[in-house]
PDB file of N, CA and C in Angstrom:
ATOM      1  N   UNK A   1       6.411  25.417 -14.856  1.00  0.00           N
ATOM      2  CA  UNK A   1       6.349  24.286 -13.972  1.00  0.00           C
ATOM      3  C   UNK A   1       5.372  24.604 -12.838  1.00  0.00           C
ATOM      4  N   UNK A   2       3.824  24.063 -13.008  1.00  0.00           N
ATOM      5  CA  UNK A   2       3.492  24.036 -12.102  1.00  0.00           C
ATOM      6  C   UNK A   2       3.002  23.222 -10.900  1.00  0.00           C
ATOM      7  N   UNK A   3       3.445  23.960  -9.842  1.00  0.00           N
ATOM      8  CA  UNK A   3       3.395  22.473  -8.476  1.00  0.00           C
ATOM      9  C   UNK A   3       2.107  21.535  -8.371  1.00  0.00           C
ATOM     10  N   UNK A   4       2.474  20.598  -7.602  1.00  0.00           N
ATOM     11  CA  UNK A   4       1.712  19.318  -7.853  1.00  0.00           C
ATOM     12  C   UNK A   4       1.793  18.828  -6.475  1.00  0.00           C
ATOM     13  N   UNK A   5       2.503  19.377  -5.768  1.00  0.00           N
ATOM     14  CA  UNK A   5       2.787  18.276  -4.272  1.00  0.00           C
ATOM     15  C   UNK A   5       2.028  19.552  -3.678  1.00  0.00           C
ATOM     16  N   UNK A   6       1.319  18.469  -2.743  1.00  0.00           N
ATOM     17  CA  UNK A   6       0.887  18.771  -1.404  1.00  0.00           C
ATOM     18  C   UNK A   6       1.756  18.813  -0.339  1.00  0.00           C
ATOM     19  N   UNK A   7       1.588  19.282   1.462  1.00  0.00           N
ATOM     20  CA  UNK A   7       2.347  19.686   2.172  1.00  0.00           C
ATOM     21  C   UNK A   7       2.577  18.129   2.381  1.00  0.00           C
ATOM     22  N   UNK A   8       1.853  17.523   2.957  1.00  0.00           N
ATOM     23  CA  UNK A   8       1.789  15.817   3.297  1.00  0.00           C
ATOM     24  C   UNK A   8       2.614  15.183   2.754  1.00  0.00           C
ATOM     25  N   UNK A   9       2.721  15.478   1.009  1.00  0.00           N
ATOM     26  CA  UNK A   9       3.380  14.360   0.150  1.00  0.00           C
ATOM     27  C   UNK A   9       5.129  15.374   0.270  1.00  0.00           C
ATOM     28  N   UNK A  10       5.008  16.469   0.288  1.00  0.00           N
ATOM     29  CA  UNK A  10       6.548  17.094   0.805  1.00  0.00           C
ATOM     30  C   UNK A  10       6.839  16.641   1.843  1.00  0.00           C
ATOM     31  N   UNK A  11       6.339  16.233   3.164  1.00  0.00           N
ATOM     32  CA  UNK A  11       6.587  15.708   4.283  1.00  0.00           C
ATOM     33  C   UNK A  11       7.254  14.319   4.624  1.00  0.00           C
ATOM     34  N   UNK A  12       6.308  13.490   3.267  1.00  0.00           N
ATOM     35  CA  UNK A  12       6.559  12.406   3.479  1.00  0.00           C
ATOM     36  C   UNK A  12       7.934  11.889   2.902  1.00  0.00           C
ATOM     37  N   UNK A  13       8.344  12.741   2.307  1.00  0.00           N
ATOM     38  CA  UNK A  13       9.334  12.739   1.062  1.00  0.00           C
ATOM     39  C   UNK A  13      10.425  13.139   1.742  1.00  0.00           C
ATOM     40  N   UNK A  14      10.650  14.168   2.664  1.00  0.00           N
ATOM     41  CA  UNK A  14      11.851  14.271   3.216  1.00  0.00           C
ATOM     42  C   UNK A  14      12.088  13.689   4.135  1.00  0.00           C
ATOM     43  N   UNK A  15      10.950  13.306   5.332  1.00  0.00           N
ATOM     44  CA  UNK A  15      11.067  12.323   5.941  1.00  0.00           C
ATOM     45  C   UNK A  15      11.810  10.611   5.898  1.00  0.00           C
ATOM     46  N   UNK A  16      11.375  10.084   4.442  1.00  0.00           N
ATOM     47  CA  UNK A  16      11.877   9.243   3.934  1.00  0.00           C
ATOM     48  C   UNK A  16      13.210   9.096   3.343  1.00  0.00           C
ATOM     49  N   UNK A  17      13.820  10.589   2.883  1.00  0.00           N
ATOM     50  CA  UNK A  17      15.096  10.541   3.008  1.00  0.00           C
ATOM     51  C   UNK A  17      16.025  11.108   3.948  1.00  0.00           C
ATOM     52  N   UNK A  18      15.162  11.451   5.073  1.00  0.00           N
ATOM     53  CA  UNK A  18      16.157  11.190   6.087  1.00  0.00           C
ATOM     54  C   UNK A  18      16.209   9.648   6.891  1.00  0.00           C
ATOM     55  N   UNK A  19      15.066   9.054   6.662  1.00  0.00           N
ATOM     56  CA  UNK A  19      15.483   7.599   7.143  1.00  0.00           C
ATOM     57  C   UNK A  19      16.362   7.382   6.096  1.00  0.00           C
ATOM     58  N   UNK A  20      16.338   6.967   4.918  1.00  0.00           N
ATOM     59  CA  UNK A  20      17.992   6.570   4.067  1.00  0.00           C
ATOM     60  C   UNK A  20      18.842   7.206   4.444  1.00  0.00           C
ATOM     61  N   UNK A  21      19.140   8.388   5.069  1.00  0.00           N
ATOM     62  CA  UNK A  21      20.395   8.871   5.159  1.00  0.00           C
ATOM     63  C   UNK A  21      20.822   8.448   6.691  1.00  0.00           C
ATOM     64  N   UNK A  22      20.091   8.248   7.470  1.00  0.00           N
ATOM     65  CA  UNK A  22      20.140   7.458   8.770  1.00  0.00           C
ATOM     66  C   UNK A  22      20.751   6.282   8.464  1.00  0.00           C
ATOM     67  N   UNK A  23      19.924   5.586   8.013  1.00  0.00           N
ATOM     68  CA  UNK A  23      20.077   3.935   7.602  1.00  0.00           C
ATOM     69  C   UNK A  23      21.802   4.042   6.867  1.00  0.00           C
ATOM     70  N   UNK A  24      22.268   4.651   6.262  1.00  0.00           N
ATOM     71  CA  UNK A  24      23.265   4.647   5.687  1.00  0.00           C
ATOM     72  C   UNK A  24      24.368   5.384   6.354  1.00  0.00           C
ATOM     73  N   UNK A  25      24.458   6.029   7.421  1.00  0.00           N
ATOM     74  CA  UNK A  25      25.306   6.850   8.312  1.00  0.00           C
ATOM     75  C   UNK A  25      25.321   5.994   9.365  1.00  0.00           C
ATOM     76  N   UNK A  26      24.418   4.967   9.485  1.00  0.00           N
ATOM     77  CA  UNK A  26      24.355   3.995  10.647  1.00  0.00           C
ATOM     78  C   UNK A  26      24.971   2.840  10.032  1.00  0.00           C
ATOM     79  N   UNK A  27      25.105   2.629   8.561  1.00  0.00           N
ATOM     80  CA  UNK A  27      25.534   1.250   8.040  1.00  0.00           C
ATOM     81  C   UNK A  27      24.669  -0.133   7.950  1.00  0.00           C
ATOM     82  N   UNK A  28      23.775   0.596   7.886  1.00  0.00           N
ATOM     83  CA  UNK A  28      22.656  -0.390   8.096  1.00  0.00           C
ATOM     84  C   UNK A  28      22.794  -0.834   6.579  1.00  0.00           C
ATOM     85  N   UNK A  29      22.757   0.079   5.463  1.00  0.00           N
ATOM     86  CA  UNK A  29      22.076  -0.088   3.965  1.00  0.00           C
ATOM     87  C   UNK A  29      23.549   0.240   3.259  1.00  0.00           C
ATOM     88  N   UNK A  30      24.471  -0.515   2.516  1.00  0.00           N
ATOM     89  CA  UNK A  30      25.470  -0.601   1.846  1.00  0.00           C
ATOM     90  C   UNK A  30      25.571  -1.108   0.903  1.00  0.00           C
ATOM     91  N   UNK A  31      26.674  -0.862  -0.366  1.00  0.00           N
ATOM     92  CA  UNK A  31      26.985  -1.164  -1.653  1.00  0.00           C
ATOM     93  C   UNK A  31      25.738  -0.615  -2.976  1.00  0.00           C
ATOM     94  N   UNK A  32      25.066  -1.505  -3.426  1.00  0.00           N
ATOM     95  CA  UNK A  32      24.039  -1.017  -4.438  1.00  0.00           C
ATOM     96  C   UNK A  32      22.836  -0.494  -3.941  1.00  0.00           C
ATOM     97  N   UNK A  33      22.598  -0.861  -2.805  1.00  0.00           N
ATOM     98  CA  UNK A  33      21.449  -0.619  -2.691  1.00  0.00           C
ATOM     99  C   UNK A  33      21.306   0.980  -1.478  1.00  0.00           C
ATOM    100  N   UNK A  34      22.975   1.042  -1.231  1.00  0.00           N
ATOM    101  CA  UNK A  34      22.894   2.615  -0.665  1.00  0.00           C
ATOM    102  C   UNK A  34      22.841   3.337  -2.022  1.00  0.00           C
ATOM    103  N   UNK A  35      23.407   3.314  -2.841  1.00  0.00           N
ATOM    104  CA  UNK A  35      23.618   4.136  -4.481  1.00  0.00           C
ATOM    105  C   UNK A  35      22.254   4.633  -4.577  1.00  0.00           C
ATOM    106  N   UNK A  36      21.609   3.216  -4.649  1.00  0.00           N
ATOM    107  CA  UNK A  36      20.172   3.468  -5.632  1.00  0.00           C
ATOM    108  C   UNK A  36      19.215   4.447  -3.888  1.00  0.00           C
ATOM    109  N   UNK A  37      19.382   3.771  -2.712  1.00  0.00           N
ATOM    110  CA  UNK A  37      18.570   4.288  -1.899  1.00  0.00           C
ATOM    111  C   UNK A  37      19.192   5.864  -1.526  1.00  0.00           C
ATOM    112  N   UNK A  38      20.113   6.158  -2.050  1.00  0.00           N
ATOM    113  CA  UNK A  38      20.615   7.546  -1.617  1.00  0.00           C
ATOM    114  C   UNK A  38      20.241   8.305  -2.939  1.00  0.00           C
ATOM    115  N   UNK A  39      20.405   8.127  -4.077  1.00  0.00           N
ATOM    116  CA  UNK A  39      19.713   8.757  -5.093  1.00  0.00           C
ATOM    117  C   UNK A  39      18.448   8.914  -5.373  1.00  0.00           C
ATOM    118  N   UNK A  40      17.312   8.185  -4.612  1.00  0.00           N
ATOM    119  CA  UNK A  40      16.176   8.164  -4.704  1.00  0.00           C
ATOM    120  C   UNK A  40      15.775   9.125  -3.873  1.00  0.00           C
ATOM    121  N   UNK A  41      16.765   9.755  -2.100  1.00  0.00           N
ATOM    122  CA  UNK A  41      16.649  10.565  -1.676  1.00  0.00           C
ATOM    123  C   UNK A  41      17.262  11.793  -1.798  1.00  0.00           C
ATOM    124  N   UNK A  42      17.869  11.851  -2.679  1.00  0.00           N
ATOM    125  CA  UNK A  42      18.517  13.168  -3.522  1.00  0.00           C
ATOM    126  C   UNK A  42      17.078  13.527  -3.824  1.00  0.00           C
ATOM    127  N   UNK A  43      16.754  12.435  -4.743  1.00  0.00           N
ATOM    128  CA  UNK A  43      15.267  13.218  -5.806  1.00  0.00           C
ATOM    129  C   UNK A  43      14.393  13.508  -5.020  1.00  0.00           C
ATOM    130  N   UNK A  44      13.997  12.680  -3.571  1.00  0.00           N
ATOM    131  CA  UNK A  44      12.826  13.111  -2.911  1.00  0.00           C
ATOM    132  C   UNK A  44      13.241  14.684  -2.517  1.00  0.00           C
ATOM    133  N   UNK A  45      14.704  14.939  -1.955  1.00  0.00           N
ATOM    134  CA  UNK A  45      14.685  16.489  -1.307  1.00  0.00           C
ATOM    135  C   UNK A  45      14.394  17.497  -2.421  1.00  0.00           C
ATOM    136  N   UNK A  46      14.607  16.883  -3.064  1.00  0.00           N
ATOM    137  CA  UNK A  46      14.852  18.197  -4.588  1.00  0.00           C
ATOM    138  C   UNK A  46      13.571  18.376  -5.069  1.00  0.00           C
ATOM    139  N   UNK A  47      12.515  17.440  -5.018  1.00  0.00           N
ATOM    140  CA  UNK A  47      10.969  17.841  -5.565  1.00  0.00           C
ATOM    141  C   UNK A  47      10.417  18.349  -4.623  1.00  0.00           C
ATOM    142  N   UNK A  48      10.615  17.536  -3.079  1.00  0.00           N
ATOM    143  CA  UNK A  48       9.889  18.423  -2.149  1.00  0.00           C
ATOM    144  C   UNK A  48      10.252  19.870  -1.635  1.00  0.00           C
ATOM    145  N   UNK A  49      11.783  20.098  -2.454  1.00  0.00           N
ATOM    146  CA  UNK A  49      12.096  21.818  -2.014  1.00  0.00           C
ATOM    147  C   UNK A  49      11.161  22.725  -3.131  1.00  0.00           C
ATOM    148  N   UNK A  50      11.105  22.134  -4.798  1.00  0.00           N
ATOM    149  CA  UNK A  50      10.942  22.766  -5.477  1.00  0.00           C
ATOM    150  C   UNK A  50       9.287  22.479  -5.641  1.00  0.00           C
ATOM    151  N   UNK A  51       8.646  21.374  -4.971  1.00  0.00           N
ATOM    152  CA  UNK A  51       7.073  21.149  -4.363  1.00  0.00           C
ATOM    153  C   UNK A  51       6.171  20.383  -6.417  1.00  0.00           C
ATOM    154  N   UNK A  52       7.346  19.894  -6.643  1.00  0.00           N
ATOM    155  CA  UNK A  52       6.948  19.877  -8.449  1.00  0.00           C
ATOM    156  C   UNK A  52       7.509  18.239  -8.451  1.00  0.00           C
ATOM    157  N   UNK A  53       6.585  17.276  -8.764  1.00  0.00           N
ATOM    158  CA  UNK A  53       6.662  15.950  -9.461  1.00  0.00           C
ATOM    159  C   UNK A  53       7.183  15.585 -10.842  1.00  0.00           C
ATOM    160  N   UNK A  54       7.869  15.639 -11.541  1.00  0.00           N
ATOM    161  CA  UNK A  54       7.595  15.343 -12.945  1.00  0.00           C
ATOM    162  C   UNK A  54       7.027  13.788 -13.487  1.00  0.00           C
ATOM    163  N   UNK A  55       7.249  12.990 -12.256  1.00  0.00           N
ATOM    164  CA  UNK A  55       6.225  11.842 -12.542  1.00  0.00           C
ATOM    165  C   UNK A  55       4.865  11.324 -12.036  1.00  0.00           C
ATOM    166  N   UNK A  56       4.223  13.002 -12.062  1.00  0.00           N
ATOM    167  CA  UNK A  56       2.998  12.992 -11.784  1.00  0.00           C
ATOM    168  C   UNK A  56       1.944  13.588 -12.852  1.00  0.00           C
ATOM    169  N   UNK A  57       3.276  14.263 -13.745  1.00  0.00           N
ATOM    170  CA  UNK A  57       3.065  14.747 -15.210  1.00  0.00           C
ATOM    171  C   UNK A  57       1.825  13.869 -15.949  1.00  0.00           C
ATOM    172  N   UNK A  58       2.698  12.479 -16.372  1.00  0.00           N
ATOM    173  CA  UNK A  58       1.772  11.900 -17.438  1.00  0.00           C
ATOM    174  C   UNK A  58       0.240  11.184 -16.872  1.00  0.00           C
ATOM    175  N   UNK A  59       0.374  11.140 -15.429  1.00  0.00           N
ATOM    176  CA  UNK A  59      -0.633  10.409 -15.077  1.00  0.00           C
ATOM    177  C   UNK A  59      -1.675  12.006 -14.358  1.00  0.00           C
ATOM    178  N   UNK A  60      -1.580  12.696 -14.683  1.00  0.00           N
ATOM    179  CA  UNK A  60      -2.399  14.135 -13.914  1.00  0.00           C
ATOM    180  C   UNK A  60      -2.675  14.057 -12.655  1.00  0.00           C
ATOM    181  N   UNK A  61      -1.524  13.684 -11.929  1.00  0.00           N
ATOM    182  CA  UNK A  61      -2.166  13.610 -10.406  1.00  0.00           C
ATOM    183  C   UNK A  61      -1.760  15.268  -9.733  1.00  0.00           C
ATOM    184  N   UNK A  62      -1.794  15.500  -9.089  1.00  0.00           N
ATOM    185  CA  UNK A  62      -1.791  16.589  -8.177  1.00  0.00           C
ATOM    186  C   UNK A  62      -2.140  16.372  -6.734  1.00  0.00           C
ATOM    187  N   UNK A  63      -0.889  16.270  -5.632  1.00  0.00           N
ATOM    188  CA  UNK A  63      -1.334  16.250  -4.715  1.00  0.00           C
ATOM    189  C   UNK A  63      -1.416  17.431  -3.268  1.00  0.00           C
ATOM    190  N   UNK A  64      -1.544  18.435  -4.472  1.00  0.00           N
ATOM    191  CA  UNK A  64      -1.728  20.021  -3.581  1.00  0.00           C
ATOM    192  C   UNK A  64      -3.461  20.524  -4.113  1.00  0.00           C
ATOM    193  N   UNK A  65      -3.697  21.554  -3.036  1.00  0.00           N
ATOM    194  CA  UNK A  65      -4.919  21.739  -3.009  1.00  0.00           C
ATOM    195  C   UNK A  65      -4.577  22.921  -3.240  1.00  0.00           C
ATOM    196  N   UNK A  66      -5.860  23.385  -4.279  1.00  0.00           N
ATOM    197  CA  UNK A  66      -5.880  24.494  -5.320  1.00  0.00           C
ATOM    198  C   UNK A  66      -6.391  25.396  -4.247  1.00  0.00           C
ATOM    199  N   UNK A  67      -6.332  26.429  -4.013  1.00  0.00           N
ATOM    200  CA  UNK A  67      -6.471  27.797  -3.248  1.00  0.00           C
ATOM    201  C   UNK A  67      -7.547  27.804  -4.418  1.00  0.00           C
TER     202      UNK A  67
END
């Protein structure tokens, strides 16, 4: 597995699920659409810890810069 995220696109990714987890500790975002918006930020923390896309796979993007 090799990485694909850049620091930016890790940034932006946890950032974004800490606004859902805000939004949803505040009650702002409830029923289906906390489910789906809290699982979408499960996946953002988990690619940006492990810095690896798998749906960047089929389309060859890469948004880390090759040393």
């Amino acid at each position: 597995m090799k990485k694909n995220m850049g620091t930016i696109d890790r940034v932006v990714r946890v950032v974004l699920a800490l606004v859902v987890g805000v939004l949803y500790l505040t009650g702002q975002i409830t029923g289906v659409l906390a489910i789906v918006l809290g699982v979408l930020a499960v996946v953002f923390l988990v690619t940006s810890a492990i810095g690896f896309c798998p749906l960047y796979l089929p389309f060859r993007l890469s948004t880390r810069k090759e040393p």
